[in-house]
N, C-alpha and C. Protein backbone atom coordinates (compact mmCIF):
# COMPACT_ATOMS: atom_id res chain seq x y z
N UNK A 1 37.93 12.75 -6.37
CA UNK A 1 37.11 11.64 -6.80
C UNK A 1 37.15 10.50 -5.79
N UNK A 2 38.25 10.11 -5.17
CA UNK A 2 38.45 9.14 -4.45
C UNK A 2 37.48 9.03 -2.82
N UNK A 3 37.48 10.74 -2.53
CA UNK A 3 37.12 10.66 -1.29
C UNK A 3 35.77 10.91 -1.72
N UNK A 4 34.61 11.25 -2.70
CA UNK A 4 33.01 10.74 -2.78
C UNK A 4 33.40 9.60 -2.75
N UNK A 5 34.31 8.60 -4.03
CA UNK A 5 33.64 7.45 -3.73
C UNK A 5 33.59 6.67 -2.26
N UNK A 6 34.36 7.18 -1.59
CA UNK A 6 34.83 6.36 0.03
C UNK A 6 33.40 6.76 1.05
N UNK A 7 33.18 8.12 0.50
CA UNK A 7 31.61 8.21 1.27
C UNK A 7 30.61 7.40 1.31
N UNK A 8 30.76 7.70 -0.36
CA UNK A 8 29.26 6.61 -0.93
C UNK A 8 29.33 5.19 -0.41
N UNK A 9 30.53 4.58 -0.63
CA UNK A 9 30.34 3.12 0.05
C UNK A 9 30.66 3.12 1.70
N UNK A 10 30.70 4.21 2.27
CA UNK A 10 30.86 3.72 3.35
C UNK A 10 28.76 4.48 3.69
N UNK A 11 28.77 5.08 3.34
CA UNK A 11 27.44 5.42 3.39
C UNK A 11 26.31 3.97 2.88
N UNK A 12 26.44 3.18 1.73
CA UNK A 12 26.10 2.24 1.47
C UNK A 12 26.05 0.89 2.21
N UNK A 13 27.49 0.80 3.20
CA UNK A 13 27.67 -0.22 4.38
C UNK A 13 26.94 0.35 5.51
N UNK A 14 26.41 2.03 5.62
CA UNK A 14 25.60 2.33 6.98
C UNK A 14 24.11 1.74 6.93
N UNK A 15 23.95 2.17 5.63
CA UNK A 15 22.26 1.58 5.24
C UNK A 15 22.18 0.20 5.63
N UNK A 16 22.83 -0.77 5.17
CA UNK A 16 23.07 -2.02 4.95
C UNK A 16 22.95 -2.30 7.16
N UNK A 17 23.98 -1.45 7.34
CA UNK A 17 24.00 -2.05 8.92
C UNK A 17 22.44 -1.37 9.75
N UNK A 18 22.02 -0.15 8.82
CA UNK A 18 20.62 -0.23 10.35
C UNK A 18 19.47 -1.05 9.93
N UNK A 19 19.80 -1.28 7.99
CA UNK A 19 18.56 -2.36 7.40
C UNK A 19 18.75 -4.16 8.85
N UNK A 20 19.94 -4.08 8.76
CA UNK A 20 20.49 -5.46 9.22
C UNK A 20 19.95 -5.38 11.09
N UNK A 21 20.06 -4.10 11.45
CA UNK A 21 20.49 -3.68 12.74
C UNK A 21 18.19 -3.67 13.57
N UNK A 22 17.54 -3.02 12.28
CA UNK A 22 15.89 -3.42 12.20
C UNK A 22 15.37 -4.30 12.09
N UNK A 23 16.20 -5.32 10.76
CA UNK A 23 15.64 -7.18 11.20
C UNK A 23 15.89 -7.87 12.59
N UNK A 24 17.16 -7.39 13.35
CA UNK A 24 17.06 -7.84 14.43
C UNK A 24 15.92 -7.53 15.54
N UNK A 25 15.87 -6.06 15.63
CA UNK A 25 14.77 -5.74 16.62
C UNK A 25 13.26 -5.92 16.25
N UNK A 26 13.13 -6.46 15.07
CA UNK A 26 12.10 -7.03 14.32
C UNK A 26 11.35 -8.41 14.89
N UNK A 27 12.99 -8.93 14.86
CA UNK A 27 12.79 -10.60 15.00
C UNK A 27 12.22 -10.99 16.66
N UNK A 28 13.28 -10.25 17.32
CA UNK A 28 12.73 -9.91 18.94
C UNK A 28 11.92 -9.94 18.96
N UNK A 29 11.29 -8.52 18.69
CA UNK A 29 9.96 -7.98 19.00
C UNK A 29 8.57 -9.33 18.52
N UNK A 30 9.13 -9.86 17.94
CA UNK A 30 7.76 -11.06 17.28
C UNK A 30 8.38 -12.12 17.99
N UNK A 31 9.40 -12.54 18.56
CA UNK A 31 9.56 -13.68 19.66
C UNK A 31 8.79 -12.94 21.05
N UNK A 32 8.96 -11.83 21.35
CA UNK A 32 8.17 -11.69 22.78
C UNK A 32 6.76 -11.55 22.63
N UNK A 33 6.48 -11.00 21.50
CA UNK A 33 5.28 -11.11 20.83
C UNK A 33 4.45 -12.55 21.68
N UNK A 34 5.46 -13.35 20.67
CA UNK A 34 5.14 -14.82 20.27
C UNK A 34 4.95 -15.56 22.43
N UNK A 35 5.80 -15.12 23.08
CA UNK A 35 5.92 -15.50 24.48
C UNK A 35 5.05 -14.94 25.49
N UNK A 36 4.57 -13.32 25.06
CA UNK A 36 3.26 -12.86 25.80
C UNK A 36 1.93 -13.70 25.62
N UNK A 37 1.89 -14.11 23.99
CA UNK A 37 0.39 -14.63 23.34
C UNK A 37 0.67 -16.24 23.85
N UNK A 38 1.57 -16.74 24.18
CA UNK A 38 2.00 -18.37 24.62
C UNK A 38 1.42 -18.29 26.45
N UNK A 39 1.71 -17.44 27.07
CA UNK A 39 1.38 -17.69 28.31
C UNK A 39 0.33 -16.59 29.03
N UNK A 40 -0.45 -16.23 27.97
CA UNK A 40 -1.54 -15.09 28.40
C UNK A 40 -1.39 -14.13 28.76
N UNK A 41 -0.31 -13.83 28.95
CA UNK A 41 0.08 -12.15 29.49
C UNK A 41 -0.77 -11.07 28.76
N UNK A 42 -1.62 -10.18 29.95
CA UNK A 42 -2.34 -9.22 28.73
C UNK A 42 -1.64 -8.06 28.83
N UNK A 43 -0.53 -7.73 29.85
CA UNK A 43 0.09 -6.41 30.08
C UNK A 43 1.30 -6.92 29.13
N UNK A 44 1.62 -5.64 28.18
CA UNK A 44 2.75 -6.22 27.24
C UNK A 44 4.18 -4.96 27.54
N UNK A 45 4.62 -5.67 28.98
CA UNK A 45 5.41 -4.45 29.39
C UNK A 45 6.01 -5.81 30.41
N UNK A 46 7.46 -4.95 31.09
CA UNK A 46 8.23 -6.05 31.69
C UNK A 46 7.53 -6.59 33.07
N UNK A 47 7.00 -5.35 32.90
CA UNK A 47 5.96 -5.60 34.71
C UNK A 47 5.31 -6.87 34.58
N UNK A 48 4.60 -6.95 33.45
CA UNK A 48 3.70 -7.90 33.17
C UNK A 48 3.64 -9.42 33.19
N UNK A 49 5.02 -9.48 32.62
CA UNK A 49 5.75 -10.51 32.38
C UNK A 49 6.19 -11.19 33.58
N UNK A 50 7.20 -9.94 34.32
CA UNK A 50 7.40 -10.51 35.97
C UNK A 50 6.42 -10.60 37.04
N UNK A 51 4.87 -10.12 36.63
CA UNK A 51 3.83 -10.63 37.62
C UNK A 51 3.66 -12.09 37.15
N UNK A 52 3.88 -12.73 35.60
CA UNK A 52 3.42 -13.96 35.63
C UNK A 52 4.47 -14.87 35.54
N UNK A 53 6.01 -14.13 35.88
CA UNK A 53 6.56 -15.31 36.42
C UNK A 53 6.21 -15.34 38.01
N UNK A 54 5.96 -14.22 38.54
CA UNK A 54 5.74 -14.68 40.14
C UNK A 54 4.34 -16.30 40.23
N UNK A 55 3.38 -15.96 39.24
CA UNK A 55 2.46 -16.91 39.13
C UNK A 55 2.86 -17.98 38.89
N UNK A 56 3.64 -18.48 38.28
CA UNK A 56 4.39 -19.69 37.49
C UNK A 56 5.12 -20.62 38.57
N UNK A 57 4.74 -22.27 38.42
CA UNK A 57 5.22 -23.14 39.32
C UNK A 57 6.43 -23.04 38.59
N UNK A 58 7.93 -23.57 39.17
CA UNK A 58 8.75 -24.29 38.83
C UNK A 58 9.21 -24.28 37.13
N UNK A 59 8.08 -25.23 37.13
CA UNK A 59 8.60 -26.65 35.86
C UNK A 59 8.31 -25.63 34.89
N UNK A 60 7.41 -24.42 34.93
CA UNK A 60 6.76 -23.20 33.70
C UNK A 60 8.10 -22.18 33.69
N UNK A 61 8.55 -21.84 34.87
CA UNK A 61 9.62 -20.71 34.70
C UNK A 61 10.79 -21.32 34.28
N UNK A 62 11.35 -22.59 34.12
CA UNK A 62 12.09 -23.36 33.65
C UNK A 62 11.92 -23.31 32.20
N UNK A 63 10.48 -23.74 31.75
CA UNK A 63 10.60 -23.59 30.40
C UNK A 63 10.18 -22.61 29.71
N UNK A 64 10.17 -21.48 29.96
CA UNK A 64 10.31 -20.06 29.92
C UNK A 64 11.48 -19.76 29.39
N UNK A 65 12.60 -20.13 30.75
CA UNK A 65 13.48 -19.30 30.83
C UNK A 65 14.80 -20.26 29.93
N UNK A 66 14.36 -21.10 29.73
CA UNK A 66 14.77 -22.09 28.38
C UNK A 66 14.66 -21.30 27.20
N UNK A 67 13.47 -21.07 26.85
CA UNK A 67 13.11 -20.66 25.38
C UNK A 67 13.98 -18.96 25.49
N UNK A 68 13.98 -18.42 26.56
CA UNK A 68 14.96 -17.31 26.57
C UNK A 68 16.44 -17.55 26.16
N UNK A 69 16.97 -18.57 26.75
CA UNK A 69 18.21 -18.68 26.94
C UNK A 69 18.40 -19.14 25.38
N UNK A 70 17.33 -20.13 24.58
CA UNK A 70 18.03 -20.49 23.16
C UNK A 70 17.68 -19.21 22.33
N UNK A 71 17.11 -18.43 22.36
CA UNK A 71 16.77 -17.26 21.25
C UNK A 71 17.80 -16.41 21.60
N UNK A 72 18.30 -16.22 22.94
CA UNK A 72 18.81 -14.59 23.07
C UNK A 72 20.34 -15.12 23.42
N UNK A 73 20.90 -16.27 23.59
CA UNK A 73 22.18 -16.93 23.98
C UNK A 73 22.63 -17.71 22.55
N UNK A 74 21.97 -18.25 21.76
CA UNK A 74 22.43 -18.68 20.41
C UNK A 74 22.77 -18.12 19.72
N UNK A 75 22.88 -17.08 19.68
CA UNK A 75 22.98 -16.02 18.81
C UNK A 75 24.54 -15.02 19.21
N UNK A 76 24.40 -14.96 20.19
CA UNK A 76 25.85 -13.99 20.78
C UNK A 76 27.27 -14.56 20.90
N UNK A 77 27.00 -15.83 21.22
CA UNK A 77 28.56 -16.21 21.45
C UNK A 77 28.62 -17.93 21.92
N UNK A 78 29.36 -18.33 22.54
CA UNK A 78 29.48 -19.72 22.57
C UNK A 78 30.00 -19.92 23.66
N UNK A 79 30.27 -18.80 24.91
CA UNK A 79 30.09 -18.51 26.07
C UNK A 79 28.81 -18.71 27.04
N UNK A 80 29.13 -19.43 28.17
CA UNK A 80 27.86 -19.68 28.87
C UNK A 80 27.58 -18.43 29.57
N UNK A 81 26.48 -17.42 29.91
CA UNK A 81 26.45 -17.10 30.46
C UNK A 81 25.43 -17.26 31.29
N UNK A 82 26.23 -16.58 32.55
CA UNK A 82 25.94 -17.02 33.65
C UNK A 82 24.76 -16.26 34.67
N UNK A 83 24.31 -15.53 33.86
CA UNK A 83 23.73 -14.52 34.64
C UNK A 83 22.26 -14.90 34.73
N UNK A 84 21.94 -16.32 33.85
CA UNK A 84 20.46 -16.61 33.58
C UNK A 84 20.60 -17.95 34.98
N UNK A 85 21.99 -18.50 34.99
CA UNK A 85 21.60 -19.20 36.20
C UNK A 85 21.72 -19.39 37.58
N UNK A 86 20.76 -19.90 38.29
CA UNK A 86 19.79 -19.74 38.98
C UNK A 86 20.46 -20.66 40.76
């Protein structure tokens, strides 16, 4: 008896983690969404993206790469990382 029930809830915490594990790639997916339809990008692929940062003065890839750093760095840790700067 002991070892169904240890299945079932550990089976119950798996659901729970890919339900949890889909809102994330959910939420993404509608922030880049949200960053292709913000700066006209019509190719929705990485290529696309890095042809229109090559287009982008300065002061645009700055605040770009801002709105990157608070969505995808707020979230992980409280560590700077360093790999976004420049």
């Amino acid at each position: 008896m002991k070892n169904s029930a240890l299945k079932g809830a550990l089976g119950a915490l798996a659901v729970v983690g890919v339900a949890l594990a889909a809102k994330k790639v959910g939420q993404r997916k509608k922030f880049m969404k949200g960053i292709f339809d913000e700066y006209g990008i019509k190719e929705r692929s990485p290529f696309g993206l890095a042809d229109k940062i090559r287009e982008m003065n300065e002061e645009q890839y700055q605040e770009m790469k801002g709105k990157f750093k608070k969505k995808f760095n707020s979230r992980c840790c409280n560590k700077k990382n360093e790999s976004f700067e420049a």
